[in-house]
C-alpha atoms as a PDB file:
ATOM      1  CA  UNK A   1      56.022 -11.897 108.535  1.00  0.00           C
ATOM      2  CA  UNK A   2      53.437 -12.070 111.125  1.00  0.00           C
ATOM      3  CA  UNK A   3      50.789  -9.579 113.001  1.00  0.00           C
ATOM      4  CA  UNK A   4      51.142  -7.785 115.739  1.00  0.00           C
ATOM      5  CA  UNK A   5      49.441 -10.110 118.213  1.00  0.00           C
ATOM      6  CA  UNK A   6      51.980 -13.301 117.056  1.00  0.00           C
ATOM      7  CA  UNK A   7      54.795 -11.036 117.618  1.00  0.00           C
ATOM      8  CA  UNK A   8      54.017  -9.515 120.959  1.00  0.00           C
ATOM      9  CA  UNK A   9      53.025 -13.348 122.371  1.00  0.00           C
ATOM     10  CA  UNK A  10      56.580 -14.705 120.174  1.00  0.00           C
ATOM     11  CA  UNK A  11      58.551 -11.675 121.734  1.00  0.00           C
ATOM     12  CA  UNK A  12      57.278 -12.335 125.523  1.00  0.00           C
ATOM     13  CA  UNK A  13      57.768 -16.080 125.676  1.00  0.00           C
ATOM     14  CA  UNK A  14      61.058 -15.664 123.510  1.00  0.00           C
ATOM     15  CA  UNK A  15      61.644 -13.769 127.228  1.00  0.00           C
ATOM     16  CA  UNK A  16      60.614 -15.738 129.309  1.00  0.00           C
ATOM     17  CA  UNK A  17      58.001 -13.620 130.432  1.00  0.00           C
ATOM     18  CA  UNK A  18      54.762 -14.207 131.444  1.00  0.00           C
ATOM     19  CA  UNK A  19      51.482 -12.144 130.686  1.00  0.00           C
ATOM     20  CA  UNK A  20      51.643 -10.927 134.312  1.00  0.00           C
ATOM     21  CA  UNK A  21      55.436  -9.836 134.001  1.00  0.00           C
ATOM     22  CA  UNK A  22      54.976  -8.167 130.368  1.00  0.00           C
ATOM     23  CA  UNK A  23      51.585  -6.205 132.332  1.00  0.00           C
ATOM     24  CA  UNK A  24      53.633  -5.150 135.720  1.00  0.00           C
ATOM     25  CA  UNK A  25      56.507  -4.011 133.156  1.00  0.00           C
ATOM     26  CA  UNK A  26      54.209  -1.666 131.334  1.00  0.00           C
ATOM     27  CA  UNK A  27      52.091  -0.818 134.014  1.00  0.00           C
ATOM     28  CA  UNK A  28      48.634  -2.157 132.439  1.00  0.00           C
ATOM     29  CA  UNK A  29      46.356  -4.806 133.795  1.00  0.00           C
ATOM     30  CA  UNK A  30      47.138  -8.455 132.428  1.00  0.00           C
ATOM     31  CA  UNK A  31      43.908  -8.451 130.406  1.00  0.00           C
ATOM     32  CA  UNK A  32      45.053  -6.037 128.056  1.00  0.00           C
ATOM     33  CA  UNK A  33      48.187  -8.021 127.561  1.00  0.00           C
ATOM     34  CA  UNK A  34      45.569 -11.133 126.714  1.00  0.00           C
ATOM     35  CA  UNK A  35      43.724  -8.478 124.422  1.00  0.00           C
ATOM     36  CA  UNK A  36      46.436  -7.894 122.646  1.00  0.00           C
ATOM     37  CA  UNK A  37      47.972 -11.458 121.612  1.00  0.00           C
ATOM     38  CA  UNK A  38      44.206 -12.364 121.016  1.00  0.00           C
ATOM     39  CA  UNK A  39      44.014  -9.246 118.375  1.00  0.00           C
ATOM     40  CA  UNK A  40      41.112  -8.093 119.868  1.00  0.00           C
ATOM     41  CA  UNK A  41      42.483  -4.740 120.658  1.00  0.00           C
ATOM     42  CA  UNK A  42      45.583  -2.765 119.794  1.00  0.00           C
ATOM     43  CA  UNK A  43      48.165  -1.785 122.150  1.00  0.00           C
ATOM     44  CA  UNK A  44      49.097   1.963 122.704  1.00  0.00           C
ATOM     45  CA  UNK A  45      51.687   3.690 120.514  1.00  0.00           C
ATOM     46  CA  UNK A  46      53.670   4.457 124.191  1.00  0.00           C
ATOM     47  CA  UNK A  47      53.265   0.782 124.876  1.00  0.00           C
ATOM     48  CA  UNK A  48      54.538  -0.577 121.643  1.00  0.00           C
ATOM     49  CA  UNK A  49      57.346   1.488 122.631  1.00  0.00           C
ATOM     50  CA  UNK A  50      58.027   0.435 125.935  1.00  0.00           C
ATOM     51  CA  UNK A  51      57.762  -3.080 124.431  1.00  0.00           C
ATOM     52  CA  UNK A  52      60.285  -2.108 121.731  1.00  0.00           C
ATOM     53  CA  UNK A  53      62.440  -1.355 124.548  1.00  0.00           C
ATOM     54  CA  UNK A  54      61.825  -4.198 126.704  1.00  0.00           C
ATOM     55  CA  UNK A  55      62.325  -6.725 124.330  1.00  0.00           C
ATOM     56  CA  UNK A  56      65.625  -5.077 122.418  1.00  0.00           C
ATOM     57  CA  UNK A  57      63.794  -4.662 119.207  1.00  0.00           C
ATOM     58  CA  UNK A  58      62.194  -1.889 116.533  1.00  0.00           C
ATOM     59  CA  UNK A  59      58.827  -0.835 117.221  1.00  0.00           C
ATOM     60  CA  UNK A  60      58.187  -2.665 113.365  1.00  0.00           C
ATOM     61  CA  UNK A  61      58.766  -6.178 114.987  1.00  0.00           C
ATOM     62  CA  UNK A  62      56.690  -5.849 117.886  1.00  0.00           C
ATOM     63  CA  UNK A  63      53.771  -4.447 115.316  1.00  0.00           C
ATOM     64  CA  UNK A  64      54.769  -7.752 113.052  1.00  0.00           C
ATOM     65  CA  UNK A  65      55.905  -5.697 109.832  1.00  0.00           C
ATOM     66  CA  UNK A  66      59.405  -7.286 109.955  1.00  0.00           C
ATOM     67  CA  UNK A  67      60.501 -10.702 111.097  1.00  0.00           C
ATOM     68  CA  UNK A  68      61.515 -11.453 114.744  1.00  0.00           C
ATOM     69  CA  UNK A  69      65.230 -11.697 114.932  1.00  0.00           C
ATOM     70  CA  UNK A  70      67.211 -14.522 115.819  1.00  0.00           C
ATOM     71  CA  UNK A  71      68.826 -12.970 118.859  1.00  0.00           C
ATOM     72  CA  UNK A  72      65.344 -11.517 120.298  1.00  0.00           C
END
């Protein structure tokens, strides 16, 4: 199990995506995105969502409490 900010970077290259494209998508400015997989801030509760939805998994896996599954 990992944290949050090794999930959200695993989860967004496991997509292909790049900070800029995981920003646009959620409709913040790429230096949150950087904040984030640095763990100097926490994402939004609406934008772990939105992630959970982009990326096909729980809300829990994008926070790191449970593993990053194999098809993610």
């Amino acid at each position: 199990m990992s944290n949050y900010k090794d999930s959200i970077r695993a989860l967004r290259k496991a997509n292909n995506m790049t900070q800029d494209e995981l920003a646009a998508r959620l409709g913040v400015k790429p230096p949150a995105i950087s904040k984030w997989e640095k763990g100097l801030t926490y994402p939004k509760m609406e934008n772990v969502l939105k992630m959970s939805e982009i990326f096909g998994v729980s809300m829990s896996v994008v926070m790191g409490m449970e593993p990053i599954p194999e098809t993610a």
